[in-house]
C-alpha atoms as a PDB file:
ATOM      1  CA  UNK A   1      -0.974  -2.673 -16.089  1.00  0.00           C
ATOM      2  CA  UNK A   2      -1.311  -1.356 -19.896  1.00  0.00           C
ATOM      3  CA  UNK A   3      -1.209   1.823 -21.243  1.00  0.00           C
ATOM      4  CA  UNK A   4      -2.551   3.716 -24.096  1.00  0.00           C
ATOM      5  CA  UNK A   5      -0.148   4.491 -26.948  1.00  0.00           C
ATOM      6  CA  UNK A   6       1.489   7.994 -26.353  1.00  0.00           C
ATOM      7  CA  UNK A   7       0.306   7.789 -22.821  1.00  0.00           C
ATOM      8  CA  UNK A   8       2.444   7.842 -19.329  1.00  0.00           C
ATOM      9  CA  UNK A   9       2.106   5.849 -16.652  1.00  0.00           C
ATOM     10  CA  UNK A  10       2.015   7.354 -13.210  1.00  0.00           C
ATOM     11  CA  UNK A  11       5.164   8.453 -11.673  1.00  0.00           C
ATOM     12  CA  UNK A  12       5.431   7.891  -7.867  1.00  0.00           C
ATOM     13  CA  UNK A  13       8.370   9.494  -7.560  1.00  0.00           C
ATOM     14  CA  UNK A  14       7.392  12.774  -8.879  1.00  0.00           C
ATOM     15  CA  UNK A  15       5.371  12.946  -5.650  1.00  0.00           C
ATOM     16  CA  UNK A  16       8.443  12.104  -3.212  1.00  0.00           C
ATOM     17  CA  UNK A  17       9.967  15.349  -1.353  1.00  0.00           C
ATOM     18  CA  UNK A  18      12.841  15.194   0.203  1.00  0.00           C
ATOM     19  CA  UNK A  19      11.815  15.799   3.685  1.00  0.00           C
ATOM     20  CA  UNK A  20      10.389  12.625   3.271  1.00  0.00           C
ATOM     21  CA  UNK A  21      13.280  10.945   2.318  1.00  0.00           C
ATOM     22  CA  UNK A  22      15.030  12.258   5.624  1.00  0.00           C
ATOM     23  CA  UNK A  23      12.053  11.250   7.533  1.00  0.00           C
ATOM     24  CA  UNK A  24      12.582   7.881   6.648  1.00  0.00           C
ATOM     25  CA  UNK A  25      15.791   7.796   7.028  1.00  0.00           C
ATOM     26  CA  UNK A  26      15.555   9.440  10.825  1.00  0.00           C
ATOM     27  CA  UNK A  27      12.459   6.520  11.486  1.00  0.00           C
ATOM     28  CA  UNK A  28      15.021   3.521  10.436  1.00  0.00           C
ATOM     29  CA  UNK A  29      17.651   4.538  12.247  1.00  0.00           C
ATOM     30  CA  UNK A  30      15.104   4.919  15.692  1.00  0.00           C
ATOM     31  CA  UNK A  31      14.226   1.921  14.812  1.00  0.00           C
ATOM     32  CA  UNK A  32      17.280   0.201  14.106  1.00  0.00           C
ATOM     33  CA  UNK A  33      18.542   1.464  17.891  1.00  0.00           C
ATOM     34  CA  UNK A  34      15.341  -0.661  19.129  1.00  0.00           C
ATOM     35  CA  UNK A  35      16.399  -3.490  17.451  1.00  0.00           C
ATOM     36  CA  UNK A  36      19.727  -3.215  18.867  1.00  0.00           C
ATOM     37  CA  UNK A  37      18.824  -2.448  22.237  1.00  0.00           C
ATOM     38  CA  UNK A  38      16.110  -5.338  22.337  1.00  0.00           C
ATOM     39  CA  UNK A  39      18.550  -7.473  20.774  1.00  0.00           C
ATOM     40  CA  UNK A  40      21.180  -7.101  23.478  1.00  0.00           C
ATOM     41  CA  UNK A  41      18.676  -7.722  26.050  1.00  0.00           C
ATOM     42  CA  UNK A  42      17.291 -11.126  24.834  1.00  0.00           C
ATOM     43  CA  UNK A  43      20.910 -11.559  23.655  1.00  0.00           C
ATOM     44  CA  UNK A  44      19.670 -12.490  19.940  1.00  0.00           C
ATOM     45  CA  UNK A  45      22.587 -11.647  17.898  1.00  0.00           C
ATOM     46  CA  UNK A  46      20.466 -11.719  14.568  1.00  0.00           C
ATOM     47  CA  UNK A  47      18.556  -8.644  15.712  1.00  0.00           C
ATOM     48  CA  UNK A  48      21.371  -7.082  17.345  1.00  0.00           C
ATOM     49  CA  UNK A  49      23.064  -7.643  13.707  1.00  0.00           C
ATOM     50  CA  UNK A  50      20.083  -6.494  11.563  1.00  0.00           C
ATOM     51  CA  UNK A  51      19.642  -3.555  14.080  1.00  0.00           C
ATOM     52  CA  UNK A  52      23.080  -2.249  13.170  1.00  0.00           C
ATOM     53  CA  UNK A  53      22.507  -2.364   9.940  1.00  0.00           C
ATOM     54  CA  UNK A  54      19.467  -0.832   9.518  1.00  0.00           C
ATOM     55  CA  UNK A  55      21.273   1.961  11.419  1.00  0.00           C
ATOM     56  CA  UNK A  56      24.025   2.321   9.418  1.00  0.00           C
ATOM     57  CA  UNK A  57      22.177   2.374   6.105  1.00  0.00           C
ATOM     58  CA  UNK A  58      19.816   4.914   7.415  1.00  0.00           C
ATOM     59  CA  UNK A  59      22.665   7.031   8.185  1.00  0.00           C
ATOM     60  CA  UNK A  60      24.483   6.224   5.128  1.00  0.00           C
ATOM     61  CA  UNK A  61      21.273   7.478   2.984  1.00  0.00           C
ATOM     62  CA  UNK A  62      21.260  10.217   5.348  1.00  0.00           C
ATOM     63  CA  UNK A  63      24.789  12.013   4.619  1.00  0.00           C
ATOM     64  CA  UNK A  64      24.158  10.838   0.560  1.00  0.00           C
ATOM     65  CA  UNK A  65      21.099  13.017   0.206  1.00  0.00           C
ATOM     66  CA  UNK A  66      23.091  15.945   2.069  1.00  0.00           C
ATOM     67  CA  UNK A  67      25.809  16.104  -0.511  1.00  0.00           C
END
């Protein structure tokens, strides 16, 4: 999309709180336990894998946005 000279486009960002930041990072890691826990019972490592990670980059983004 084009923009006017001298004009801004919009800035998504801008509109981002934390607390929604947090939120999201509190949803992946629910959600990266399912995946883990489902995982384990069909015994499909690649969503037992992909759980874990989700996880542990939710929590990772988690303790970043705290410092």
């Amino acid at each position: 999309m084009r923009y006017k000279e001298g004009e801004e486009g919009l800035r998504l960002a801008n509109h981002a709180s934390d607390d929604m930041f947090i939120g999201t990072s509190i949803y992946g890691f629910i959600l990266g336990l399912g995946f883990i826990f489902a995982g384990l019972k069909v015994k499909q490592r690649w969503l037992t894998f992909w759980g874990a990670a989700l996880s542990l980059a939710s929590v990772a983004s988690w303790f970043a946005m705290m410092q």
